[in-house]
N, C-alpha and C. Protein backbone atom coordinates (compact mmCIF):
# COMPACT_ATOMS: atom_id res chain seq x y z
N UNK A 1 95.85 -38.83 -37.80
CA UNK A 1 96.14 -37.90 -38.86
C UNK A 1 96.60 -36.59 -38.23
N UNK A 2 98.20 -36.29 -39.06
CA UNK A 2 98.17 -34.66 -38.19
C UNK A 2 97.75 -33.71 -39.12
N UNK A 3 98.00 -32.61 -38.24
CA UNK A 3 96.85 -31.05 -38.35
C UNK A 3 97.67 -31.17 -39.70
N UNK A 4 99.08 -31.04 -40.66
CA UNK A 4 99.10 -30.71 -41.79
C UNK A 4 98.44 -31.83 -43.10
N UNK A 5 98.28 -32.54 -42.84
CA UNK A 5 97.34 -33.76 -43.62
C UNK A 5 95.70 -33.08 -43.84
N UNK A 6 95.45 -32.94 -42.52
CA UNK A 6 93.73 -32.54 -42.30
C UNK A 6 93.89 -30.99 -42.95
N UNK A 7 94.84 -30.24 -42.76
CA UNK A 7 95.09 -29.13 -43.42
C UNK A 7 95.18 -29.37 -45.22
N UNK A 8 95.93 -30.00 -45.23
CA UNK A 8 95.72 -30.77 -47.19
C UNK A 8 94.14 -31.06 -47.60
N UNK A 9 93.75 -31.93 -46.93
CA UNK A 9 92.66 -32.84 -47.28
C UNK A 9 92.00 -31.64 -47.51
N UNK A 10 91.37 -30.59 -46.67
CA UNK A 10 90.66 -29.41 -46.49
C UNK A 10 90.87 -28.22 -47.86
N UNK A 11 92.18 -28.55 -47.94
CA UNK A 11 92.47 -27.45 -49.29
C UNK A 11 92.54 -27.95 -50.58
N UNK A 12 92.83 -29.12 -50.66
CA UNK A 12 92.65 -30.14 -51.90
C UNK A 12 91.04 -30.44 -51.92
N UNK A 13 90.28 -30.20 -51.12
CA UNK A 13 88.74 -30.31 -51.32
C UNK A 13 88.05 -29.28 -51.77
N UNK A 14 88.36 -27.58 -51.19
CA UNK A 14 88.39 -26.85 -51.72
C UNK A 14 88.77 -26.54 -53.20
N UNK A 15 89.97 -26.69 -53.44
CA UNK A 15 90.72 -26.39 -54.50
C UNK A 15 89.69 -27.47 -55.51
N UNK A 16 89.31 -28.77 -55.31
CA UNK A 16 88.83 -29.83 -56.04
C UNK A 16 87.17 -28.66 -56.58
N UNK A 17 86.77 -28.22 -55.26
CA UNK A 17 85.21 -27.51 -56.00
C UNK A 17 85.54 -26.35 -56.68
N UNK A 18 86.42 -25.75 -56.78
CA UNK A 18 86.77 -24.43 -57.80
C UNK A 18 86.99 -25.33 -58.93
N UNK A 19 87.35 -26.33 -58.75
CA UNK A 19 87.26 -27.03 -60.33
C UNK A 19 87.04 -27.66 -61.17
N UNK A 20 85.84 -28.14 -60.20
CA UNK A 20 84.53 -28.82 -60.70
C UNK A 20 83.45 -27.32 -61.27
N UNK A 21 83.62 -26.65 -59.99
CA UNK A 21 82.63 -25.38 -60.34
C UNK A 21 82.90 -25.03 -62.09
N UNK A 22 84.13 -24.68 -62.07
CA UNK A 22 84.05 -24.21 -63.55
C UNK A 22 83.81 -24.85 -64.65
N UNK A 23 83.84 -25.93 -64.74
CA UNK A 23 83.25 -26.85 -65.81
C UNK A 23 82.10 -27.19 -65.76
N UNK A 24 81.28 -27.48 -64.70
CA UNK A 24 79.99 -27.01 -64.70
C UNK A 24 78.98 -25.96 -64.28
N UNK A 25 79.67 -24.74 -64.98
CA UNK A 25 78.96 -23.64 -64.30
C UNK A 25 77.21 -23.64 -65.07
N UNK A 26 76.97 -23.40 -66.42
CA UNK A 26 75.63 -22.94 -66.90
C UNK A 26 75.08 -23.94 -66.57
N UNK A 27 75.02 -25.19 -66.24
CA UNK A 27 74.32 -26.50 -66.35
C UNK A 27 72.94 -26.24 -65.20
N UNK A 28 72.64 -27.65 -65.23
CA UNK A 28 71.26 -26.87 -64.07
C UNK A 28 71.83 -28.07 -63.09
N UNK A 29 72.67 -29.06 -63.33
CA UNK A 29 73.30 -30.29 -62.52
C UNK A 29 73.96 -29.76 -61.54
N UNK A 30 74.70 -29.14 -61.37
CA UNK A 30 75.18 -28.26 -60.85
C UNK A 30 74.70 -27.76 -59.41
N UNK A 31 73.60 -27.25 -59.41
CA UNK A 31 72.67 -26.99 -58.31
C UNK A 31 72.13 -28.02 -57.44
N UNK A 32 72.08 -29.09 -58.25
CA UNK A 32 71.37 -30.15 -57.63
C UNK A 32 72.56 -31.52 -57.16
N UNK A 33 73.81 -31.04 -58.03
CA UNK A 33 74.89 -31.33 -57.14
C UNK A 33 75.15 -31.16 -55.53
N UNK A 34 75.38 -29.61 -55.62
CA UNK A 34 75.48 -29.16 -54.47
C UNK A 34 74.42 -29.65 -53.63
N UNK A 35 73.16 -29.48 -53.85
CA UNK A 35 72.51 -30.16 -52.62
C UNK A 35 72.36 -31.79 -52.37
N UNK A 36 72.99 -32.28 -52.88
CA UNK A 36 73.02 -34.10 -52.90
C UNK A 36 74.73 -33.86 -52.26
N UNK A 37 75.60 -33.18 -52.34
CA UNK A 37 76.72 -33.39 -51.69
C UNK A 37 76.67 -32.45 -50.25
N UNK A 38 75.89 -32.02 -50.23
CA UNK A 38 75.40 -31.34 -48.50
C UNK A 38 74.44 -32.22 -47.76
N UNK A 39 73.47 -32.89 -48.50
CA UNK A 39 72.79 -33.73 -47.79
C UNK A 39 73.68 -35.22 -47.70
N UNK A 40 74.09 -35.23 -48.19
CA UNK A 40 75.18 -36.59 -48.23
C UNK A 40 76.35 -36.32 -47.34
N UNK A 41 76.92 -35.01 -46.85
CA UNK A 41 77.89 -35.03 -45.91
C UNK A 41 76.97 -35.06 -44.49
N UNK A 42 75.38 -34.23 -44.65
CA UNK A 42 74.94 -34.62 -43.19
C UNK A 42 74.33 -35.96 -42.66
N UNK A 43 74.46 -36.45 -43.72
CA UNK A 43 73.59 -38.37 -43.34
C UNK A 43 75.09 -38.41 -42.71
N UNK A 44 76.53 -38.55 -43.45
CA UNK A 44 77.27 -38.64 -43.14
C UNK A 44 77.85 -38.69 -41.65
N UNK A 45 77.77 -37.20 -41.54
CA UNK A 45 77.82 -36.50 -40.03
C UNK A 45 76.86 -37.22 -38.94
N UNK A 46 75.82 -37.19 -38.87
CA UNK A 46 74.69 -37.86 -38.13
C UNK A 46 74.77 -39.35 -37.89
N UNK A 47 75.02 -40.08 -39.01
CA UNK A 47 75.08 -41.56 -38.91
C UNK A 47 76.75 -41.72 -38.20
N UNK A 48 77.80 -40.89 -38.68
CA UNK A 48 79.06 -42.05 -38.05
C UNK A 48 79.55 -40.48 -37.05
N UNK A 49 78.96 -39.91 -36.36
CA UNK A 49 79.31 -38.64 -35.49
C UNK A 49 80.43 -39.10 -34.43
N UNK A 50 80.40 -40.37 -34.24
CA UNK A 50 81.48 -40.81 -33.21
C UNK A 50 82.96 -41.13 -33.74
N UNK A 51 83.09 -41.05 -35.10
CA UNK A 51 84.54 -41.71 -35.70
C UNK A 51 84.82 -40.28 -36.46
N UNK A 52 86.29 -40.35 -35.87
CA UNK A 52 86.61 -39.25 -36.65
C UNK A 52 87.10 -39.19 -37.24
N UNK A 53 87.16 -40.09 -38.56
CA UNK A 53 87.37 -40.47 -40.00
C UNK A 53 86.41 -39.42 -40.32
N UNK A 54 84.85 -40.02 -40.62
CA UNK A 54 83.75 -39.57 -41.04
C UNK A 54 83.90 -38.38 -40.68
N UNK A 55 84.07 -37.66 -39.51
CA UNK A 55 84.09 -36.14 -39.38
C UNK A 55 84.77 -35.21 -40.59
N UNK A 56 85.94 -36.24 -40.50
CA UNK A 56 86.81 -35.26 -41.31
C UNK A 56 86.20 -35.30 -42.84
N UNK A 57 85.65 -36.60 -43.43
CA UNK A 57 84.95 -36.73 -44.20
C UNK A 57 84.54 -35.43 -44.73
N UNK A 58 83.33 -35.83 -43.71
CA UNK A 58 82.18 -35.16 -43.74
C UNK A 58 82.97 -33.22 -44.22
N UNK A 59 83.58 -33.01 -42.91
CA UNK A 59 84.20 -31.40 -43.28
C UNK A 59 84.82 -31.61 -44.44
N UNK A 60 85.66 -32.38 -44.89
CA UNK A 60 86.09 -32.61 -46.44
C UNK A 60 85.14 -31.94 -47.47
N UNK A 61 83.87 -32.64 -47.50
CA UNK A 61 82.72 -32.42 -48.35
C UNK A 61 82.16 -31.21 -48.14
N UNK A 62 81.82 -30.86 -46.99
CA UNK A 62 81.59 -29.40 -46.84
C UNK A 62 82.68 -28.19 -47.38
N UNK A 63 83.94 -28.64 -47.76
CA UNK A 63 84.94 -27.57 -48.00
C UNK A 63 84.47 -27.69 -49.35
N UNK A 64 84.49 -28.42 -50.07
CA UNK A 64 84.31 -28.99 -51.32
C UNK A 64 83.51 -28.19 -52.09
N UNK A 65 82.01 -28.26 -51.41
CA UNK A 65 80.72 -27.43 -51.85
C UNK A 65 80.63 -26.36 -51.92
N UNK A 66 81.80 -25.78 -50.62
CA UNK A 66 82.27 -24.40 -50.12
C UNK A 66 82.43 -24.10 -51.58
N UNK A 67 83.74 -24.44 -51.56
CA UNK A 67 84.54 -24.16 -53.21
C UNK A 67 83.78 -23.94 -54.50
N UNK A 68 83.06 -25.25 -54.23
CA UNK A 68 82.03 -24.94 -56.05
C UNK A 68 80.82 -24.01 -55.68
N UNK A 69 80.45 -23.69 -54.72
CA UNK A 69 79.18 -22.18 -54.51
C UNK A 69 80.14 -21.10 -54.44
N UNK A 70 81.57 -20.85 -53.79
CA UNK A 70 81.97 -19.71 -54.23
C UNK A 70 82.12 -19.25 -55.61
N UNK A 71 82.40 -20.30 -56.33
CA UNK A 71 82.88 -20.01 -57.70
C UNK A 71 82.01 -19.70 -58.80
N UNK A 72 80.60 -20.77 -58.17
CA UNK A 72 79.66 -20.00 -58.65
C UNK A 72 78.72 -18.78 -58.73
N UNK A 73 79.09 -18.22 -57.30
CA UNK A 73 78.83 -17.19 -57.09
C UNK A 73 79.50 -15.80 -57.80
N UNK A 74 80.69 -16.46 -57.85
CA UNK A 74 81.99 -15.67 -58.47
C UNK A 74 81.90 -15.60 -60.04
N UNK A 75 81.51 -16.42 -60.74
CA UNK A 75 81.12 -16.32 -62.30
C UNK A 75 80.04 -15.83 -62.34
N UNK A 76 79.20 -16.32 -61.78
CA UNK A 76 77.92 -15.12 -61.97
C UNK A 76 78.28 -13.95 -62.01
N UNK A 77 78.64 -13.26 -60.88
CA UNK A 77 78.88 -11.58 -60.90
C UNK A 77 79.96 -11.07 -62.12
N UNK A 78 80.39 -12.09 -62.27
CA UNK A 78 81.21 -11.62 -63.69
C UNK A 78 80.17 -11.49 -65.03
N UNK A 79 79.69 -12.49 -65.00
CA UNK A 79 78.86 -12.67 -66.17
C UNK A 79 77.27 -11.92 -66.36
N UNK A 80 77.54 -11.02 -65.57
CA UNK A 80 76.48 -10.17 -65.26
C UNK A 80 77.00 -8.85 -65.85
């Protein structure tokens, strides 16, 4: 895979949690999302650490979560 693919995957994962975030912002699922998709990228990470499919995976999912905690962070302070 080249660097502009892994560059996509990374921003389309991002871009994917800004828009999940907003449709489930008040919920309480939400929270408990995020930590089932962080503990699920580090089983991830840990179990296949040698293939770097799974790596990228794995950073996939971490951009992802990135995205939907910024956004939630980001509606909050609005909605405050």
């Amino acid at each position: 895979m080249n660097k502009a693919k892994i560059f996509l995957l990374f921003s389309l994962s991002f871009i994917t949690g800004i828009f999940i975030a907003s449709f489930f912002y008040p919920d309480f699922f939400s929270a408990i999302f995020v930590y089932l998709a962080l503990l699920f990228a580090i089983i991830i990470f840990f179990v296949f650490y040698k293939n770097k499919n799974a790596i990228l995976i794995t950073l996939a999912i971490l951009m992802f979560v990135f995205g939907f905690y910024l956004t939630e962070k980001k509606i909050d302070k609005i909605n405050l």
